[in-house]
Protein backbone atom coordinates (compact mmCIF):
# COMPACT_ATOMS: atom_id res chain seq x y z
CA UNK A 1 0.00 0.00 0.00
CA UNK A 2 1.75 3.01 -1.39
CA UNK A 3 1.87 6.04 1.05
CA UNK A 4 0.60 4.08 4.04
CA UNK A 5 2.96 4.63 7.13
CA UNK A 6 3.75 1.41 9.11
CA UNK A 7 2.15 2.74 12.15
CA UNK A 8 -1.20 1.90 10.24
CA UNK A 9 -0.22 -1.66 9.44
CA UNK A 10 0.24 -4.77 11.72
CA UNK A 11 2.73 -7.27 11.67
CA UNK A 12 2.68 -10.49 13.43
CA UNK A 13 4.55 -14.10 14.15
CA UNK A 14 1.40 -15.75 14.73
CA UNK A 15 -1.93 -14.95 15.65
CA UNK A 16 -5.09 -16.89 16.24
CA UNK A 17 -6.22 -17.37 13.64
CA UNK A 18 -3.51 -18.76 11.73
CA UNK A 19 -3.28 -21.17 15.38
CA UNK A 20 -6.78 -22.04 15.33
CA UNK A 21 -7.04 -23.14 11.87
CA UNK A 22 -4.33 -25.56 11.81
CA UNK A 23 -5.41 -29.10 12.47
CA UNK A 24 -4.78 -29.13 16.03
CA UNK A 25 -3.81 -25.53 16.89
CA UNK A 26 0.05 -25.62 17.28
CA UNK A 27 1.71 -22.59 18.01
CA UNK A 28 5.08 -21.43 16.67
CA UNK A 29 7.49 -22.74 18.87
CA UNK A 30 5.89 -26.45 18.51
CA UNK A 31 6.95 -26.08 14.38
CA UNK A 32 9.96 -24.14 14.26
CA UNK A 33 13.37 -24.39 16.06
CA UNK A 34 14.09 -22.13 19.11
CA UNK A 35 16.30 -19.89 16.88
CA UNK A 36 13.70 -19.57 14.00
CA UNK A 37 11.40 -18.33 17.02
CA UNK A 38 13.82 -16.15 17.97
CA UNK A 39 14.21 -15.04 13.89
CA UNK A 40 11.08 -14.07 13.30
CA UNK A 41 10.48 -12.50 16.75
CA UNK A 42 13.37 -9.76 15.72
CA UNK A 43 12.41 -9.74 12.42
CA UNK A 44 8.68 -8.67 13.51
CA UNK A 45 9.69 -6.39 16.54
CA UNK A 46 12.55 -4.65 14.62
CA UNK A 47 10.02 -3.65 11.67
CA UNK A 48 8.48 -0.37 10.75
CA UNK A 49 5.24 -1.87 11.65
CA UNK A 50 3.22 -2.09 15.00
CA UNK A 51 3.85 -5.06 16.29
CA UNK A 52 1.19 -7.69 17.37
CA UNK A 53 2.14 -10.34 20.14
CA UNK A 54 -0.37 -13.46 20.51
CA UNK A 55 -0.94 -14.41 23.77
CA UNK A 56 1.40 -16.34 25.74
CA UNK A 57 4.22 -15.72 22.38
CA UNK A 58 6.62 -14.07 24.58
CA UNK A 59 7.35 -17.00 26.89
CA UNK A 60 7.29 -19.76 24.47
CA UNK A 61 3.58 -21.10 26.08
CA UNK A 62 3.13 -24.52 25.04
CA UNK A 63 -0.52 -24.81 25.26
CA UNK A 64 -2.46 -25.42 21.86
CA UNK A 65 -5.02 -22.92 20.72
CA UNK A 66 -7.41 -24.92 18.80
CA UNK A 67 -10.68 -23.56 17.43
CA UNK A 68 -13.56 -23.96 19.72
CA UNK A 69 -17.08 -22.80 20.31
CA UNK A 70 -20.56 -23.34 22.30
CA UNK A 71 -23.17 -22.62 19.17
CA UNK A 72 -25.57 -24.94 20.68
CA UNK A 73 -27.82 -27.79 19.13
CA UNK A 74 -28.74 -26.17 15.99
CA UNK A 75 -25.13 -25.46 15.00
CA UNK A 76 -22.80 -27.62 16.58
CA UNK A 77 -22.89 -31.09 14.15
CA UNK A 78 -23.13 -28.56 11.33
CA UNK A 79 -19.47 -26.69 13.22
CA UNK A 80 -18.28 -30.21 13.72
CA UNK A 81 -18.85 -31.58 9.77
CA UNK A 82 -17.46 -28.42 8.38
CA UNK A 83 -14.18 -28.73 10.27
CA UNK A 84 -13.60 -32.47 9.65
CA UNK A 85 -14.19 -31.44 5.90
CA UNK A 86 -12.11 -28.76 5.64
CA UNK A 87 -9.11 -30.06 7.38
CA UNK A 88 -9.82 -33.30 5.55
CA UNK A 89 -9.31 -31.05 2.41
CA UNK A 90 -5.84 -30.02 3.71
CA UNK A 91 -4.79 -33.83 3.93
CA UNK A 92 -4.81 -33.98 7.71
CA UNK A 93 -6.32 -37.10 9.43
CA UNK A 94 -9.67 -36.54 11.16
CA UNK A 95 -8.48 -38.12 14.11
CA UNK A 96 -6.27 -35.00 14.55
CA UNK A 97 -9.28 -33.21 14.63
CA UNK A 98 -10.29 -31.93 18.08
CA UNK A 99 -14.20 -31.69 18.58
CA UNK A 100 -14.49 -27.73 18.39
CA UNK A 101 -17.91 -28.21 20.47
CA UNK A 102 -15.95 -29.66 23.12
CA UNK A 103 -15.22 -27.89 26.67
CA UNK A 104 -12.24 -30.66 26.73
CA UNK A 105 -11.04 -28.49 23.23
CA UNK A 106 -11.43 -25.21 24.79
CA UNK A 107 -9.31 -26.31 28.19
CA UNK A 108 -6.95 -27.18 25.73
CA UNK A 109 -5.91 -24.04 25.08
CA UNK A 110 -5.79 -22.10 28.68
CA UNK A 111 -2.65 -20.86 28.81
CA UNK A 112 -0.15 -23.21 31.76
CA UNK A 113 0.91 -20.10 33.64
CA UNK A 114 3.28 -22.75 35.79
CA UNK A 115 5.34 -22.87 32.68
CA UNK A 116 6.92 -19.16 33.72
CA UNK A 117 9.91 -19.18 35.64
CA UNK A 118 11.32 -22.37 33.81
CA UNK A 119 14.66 -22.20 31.73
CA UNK A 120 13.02 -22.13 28.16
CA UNK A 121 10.36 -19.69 29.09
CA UNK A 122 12.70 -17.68 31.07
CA UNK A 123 15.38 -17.36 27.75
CA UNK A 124 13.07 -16.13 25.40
CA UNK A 125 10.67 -13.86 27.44
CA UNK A 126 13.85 -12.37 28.13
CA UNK A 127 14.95 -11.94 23.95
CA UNK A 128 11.54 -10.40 23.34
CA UNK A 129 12.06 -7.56 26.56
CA UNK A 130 15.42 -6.86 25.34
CA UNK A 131 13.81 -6.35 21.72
CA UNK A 132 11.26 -4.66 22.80
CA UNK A 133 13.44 -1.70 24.88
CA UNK A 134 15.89 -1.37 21.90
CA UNK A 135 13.02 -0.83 19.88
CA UNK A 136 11.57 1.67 22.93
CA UNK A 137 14.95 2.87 22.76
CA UNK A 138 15.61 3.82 19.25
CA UNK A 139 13.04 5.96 16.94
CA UNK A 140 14.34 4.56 13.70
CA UNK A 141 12.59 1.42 14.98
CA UNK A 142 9.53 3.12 15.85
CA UNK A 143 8.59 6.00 13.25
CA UNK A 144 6.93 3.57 10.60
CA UNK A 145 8.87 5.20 8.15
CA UNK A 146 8.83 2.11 5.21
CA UNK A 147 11.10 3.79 3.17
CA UNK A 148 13.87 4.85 5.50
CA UNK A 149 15.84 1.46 5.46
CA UNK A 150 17.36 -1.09 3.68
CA UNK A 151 17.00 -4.89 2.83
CA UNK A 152 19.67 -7.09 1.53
CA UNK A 153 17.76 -10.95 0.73
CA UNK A 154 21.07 -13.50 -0.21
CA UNK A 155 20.04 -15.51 -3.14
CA UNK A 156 18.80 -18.63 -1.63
CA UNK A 157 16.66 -16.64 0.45
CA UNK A 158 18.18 -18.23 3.54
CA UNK A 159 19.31 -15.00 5.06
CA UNK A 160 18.44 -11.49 5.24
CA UNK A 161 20.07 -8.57 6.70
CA UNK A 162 17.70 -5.57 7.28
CA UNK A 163 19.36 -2.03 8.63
CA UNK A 164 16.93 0.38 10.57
CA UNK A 165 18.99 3.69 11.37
CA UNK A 166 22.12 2.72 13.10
CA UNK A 167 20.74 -0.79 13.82
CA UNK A 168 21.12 -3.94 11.60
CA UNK A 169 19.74 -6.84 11.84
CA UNK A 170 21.22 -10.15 10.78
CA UNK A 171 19.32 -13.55 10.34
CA UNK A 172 20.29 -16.86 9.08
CA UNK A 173 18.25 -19.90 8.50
CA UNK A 174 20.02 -21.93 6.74
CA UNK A 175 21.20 -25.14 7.78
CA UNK A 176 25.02 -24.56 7.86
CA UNK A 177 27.08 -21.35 9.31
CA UNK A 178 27.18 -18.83 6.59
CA UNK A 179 29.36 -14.98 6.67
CA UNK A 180 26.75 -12.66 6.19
CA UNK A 181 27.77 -8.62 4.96
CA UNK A 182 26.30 -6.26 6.92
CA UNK A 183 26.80 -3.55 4.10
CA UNK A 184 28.17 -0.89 6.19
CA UNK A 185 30.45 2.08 5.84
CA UNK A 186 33.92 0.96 6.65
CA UNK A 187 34.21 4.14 9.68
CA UNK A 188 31.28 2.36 11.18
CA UNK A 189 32.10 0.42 13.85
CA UNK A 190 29.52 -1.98 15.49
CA UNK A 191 28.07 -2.74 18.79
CA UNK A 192 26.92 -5.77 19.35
CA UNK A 193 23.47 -5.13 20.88
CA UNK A 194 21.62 -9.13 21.32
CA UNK A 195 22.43 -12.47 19.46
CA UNK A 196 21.06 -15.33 19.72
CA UNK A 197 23.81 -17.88 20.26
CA UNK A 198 26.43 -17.13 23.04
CA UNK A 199 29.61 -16.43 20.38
CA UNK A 200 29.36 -15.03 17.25
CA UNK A 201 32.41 -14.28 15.37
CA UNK A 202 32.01 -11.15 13.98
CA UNK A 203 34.97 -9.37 11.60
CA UNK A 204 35.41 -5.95 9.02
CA UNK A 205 34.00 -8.81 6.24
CA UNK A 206 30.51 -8.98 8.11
CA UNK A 207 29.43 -11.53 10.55
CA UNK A 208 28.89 -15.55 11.03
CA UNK A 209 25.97 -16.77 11.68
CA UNK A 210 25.11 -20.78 12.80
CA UNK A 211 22.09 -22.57 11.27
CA UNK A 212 19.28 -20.70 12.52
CA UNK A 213 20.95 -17.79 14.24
CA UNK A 214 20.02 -14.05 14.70
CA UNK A 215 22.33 -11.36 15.44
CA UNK A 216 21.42 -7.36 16.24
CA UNK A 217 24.33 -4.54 15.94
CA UNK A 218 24.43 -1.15 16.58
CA UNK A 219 26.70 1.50 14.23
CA UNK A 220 28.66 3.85 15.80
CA UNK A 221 31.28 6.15 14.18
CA UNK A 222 34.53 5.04 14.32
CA UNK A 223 37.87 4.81 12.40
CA UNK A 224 39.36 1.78 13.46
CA UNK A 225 38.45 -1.18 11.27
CA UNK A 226 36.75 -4.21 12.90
CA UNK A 227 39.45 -6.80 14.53
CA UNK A 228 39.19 -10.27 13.25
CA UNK A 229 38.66 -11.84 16.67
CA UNK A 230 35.22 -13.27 17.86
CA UNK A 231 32.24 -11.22 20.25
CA UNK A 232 30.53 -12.76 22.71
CA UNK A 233 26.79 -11.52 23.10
CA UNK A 234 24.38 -11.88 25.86
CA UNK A 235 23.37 -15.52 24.32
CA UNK A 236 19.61 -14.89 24.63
């Protein structure tokens, strides 16, 4: 939409509808790896759009969110056909199918609030509050401006670096480590604001990434060229 600002647009990971109408409602972190979670969380949160979380996103919950309803007799076997069919259109079995008219389906998908405080929940609410406050932080991030960076997609489409201002950000999914440029001015010099992984070796030809891996840099002027020798980043 030409002219549109992001600040009128929404971005999202997941949401619940895309949740709801899968099979048996699995949320993001049941389908992708914990650093493709962690890709598209910067990817989302780092964009000139406003950013939408779904519930329970931020810590990883666990809990399904399949579709369910209480329409009553006159609608619930038609609710219950029209599911089976359409999932059965998708290829999925209908045994996968919850029963949407079921209060067992809705329990389902009540968030386990026990599940804060543990390791995995712990690690990535903490990479979505530290993406969050550098996008607080820093109004490049924030002033929907569309235009005002730039993209750089490699070939395969397995990475994409994406620069914001004086912050880049650097993804890989791929399945090997890969050198990614970051397409700066050589009298930058960066800051290495959140990765990922725990060491990422980082060097004046750009930065490797592992299979999967995210890393987020901040510019600042400088004259000295970027030693060869690895960073280590906050590893969440």
């Amino acid at each position: 939409p030409a002219g549109v600002p992001g600040t009128r647009l929404v971005a999202s990971l997941q949401t619940h509808d895309q949740v709801g109408n899968r099979a048996r409602g699995e949320r993001i972190t049941r389908l992708a790896s914990p650093g493709r979670v962690k890709a598209g969380a910067a990817l989302v949160l780092l964009a000139p759009f406003v950013p939408l979380l779904f519930a329970g996103e931020d810590w990883g919950a666990s809990s399904p969110f399949p579709f369910f309803a209480d329409h009553g007799p006159d609608l619930a076997d038609a609710v219950r056909r029209g599911r089976l069919d359409e999932f059965a259109a998708f290829g999925w079995d209908p045994d996968d199918v919850p029963d949407p008219e079921s209060a067992t389906t809705r329990d389902l998908a009540v968030l386990r609030w026990e599940e804060l405080g543990t390791p995995a929940a712990d690690e990535l609410l903490s990479w979505y509050r530290e993406l969050l406050a550098l996008r607080r932080a820093t109004p490049a991030l924030r002033d929907g401006d569309r235009d005002g960076g730039a993209v750089w997609l490699a070939d395969d489409e397995a990475s994409i670096v994406v620069r914001r201002g004086d912050i880049t950000l650097a993804v890989h999914l791929g399945d090997t480590p890969r050198r990614l440029p970051l397409h700066h001015d050589p009298r930058e010099a960066p800051e290495p604001v959140l990765v990922s992984h725990p060491a990422t070796p980082l060097d004046p030809d750009g930065v490797v990434l592992p299979a999967d891996g995210t890393a987020v840099l901040r510019w600042v002027p400088g004259d000295v060229p970027v030693k060869g020798s690895p960073w280590t980043g906050s590893g969440r």
